[in-house]
N, C-alpha and C. Protein backbone atom coordinates (compact mmCIF):
# COMPACT_ATOMS: atom_id res chain seq x y z
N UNK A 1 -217.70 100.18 102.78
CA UNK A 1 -216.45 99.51 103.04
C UNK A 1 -216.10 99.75 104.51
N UNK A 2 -215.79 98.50 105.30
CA UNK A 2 -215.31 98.19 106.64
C UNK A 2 -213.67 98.45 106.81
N UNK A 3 -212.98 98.73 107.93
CA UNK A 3 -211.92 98.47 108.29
C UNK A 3 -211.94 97.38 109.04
N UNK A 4 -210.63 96.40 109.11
CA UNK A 4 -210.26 95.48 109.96
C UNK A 4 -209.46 95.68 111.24
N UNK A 5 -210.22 96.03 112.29
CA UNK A 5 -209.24 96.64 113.14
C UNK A 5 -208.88 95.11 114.20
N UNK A 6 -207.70 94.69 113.93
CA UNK A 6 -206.85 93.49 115.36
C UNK A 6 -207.01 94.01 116.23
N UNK A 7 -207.13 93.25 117.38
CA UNK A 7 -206.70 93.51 118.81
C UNK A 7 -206.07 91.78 119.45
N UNK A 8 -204.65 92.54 119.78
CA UNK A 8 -203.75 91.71 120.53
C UNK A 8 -203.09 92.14 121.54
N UNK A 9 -202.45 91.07 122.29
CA UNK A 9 -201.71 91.51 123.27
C UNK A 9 -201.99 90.01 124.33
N UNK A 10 -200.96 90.10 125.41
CA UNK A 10 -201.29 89.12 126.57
C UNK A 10 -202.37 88.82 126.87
N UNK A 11 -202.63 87.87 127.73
CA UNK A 11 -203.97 88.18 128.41
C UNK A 11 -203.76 88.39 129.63
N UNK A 12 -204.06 89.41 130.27
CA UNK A 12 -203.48 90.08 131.69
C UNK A 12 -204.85 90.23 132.22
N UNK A 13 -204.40 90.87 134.18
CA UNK A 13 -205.42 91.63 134.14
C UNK A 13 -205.39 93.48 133.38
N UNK A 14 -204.28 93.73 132.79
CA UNK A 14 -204.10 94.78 131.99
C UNK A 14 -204.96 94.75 130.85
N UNK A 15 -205.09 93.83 130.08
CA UNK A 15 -205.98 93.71 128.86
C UNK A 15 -207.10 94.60 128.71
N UNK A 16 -207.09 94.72 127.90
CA UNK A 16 -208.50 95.93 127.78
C UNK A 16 -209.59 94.74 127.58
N UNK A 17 -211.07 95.47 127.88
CA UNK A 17 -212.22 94.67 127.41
C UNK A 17 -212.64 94.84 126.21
N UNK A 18 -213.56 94.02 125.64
CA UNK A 18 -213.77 94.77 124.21
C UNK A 18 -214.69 95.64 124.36
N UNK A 19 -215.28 96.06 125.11
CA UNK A 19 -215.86 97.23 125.70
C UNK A 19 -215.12 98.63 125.86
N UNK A 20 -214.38 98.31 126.48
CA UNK A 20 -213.04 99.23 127.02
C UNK A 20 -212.49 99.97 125.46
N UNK A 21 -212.14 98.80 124.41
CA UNK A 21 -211.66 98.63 123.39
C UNK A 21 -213.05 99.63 122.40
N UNK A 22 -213.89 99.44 122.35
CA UNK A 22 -214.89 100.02 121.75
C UNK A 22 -215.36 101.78 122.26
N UNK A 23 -215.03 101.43 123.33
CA UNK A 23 -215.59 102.88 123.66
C UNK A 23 -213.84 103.67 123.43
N UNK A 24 -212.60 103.31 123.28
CA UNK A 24 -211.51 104.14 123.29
C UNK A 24 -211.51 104.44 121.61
N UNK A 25 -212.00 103.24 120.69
CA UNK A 25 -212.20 103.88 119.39
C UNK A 25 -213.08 104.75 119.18
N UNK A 26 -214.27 104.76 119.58
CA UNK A 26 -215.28 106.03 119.66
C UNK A 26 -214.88 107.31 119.99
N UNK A 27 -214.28 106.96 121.40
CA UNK A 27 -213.33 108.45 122.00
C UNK A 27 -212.63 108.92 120.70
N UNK A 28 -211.53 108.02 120.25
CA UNK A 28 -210.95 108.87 118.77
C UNK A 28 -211.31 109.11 117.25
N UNK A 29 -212.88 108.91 117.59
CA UNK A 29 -213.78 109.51 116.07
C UNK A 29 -213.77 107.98 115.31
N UNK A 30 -213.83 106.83 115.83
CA UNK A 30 -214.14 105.68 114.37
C UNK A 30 -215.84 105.37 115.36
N UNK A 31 -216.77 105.28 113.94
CA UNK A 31 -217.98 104.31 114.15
C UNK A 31 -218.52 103.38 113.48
N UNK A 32 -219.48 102.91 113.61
CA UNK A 32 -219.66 101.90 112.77
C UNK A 32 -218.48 100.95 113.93
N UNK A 33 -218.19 100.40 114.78
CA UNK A 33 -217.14 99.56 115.19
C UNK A 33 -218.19 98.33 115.46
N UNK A 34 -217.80 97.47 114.71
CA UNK A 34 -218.53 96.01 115.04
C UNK A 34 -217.57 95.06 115.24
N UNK A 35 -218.00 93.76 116.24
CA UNK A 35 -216.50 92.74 116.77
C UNK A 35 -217.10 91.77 115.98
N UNK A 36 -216.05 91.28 115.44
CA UNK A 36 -216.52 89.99 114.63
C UNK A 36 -215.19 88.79 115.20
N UNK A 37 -215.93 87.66 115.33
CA UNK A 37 -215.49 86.53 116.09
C UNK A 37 -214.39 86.04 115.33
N UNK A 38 -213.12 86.19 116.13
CA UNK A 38 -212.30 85.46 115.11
C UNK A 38 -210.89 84.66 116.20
N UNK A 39 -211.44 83.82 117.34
CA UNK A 39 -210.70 83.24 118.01
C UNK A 39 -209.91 83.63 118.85
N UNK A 40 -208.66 84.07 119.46
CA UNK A 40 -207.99 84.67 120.54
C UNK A 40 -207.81 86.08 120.05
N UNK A 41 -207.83 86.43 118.78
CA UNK A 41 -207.45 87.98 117.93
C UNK A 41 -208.94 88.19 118.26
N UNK A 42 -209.15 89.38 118.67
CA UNK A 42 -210.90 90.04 118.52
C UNK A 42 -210.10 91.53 117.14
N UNK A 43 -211.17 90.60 116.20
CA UNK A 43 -211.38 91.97 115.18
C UNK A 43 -212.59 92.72 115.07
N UNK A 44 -212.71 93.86 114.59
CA UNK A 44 -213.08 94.95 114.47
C UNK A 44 -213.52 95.58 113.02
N UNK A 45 -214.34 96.40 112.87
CA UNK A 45 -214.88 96.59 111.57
C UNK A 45 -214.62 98.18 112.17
N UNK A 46 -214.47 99.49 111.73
CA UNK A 46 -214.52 100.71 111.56
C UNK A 46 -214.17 101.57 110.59
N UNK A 47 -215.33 102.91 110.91
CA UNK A 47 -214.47 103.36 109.69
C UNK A 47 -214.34 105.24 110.95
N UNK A 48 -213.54 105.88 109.83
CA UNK A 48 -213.43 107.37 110.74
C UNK A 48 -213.24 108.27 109.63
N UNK A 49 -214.18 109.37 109.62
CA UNK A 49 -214.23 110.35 108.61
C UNK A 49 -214.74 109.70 107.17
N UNK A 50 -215.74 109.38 107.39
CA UNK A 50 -215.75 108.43 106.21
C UNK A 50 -215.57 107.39 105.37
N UNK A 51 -214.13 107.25 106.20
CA UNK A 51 -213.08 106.41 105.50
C UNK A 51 -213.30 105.16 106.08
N UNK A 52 -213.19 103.87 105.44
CA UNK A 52 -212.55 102.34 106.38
C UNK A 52 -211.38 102.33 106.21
N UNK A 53 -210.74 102.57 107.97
CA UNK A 53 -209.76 102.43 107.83
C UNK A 53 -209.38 100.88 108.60
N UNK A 54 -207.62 100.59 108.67
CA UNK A 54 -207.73 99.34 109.19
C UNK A 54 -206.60 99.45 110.68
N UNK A 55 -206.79 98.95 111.13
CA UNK A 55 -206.24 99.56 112.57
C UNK A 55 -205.80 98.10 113.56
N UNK A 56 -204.82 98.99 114.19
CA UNK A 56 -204.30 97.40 115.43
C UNK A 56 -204.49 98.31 116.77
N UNK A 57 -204.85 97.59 117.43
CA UNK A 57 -204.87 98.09 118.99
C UNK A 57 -204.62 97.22 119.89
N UNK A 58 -203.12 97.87 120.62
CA UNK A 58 -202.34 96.82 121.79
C UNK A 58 -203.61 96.54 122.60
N UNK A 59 -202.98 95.71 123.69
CA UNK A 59 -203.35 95.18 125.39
C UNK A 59 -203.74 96.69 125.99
N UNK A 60 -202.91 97.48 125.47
CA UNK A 60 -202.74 98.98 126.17
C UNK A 60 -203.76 99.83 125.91
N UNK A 61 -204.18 99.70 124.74
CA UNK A 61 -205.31 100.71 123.82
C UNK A 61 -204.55 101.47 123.42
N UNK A 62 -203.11 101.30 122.67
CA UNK A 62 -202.07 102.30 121.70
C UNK A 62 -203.09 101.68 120.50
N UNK A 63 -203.73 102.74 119.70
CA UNK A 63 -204.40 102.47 117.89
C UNK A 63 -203.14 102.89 116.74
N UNK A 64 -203.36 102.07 116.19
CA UNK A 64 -202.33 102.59 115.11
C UNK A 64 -202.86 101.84 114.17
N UNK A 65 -203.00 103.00 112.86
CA UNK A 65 -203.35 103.01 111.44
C UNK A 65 -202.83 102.38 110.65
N UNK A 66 -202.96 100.79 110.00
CA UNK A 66 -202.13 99.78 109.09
C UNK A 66 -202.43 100.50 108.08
N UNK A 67 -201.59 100.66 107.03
CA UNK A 67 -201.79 100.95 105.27
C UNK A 67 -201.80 99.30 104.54
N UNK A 68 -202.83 99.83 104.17
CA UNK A 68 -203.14 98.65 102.69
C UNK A 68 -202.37 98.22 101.39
């Protein structure tokens, strides 16, 4: 089992890359992170500790944990 992790926000030059975006979820323990194409929203598959969890991450790279 996958998490759905969003990523939104403006499009700035602030925006994170999905690079940027991938390596700051790694920094906080999720793997398995795969981008799956889904139009101006870039989602995300991860899981951390085992778990799939499901996650949003600003323009900023603030992560925060959605409950199901």
């Amino acid at each position: 089992m996958a998490a759905l992790v969003l990523v939104w926000g403006p499009s700035s030059a602030l925006s994170l890359t999905s690079e940027e975006i991938i390596a700051k979820l790694r920094a906080a323990g999720y793997s398995h992170i795969q981008e799956l194409p889904a139009g101006k929203i870039k989602t995300y598959k991860a899981v951390k500790e085992g778990t799939a969890r499901s996650l949003i991450v600003d323009s900023t790279g603030h992560i925060a944990e959605v409950a199901r």
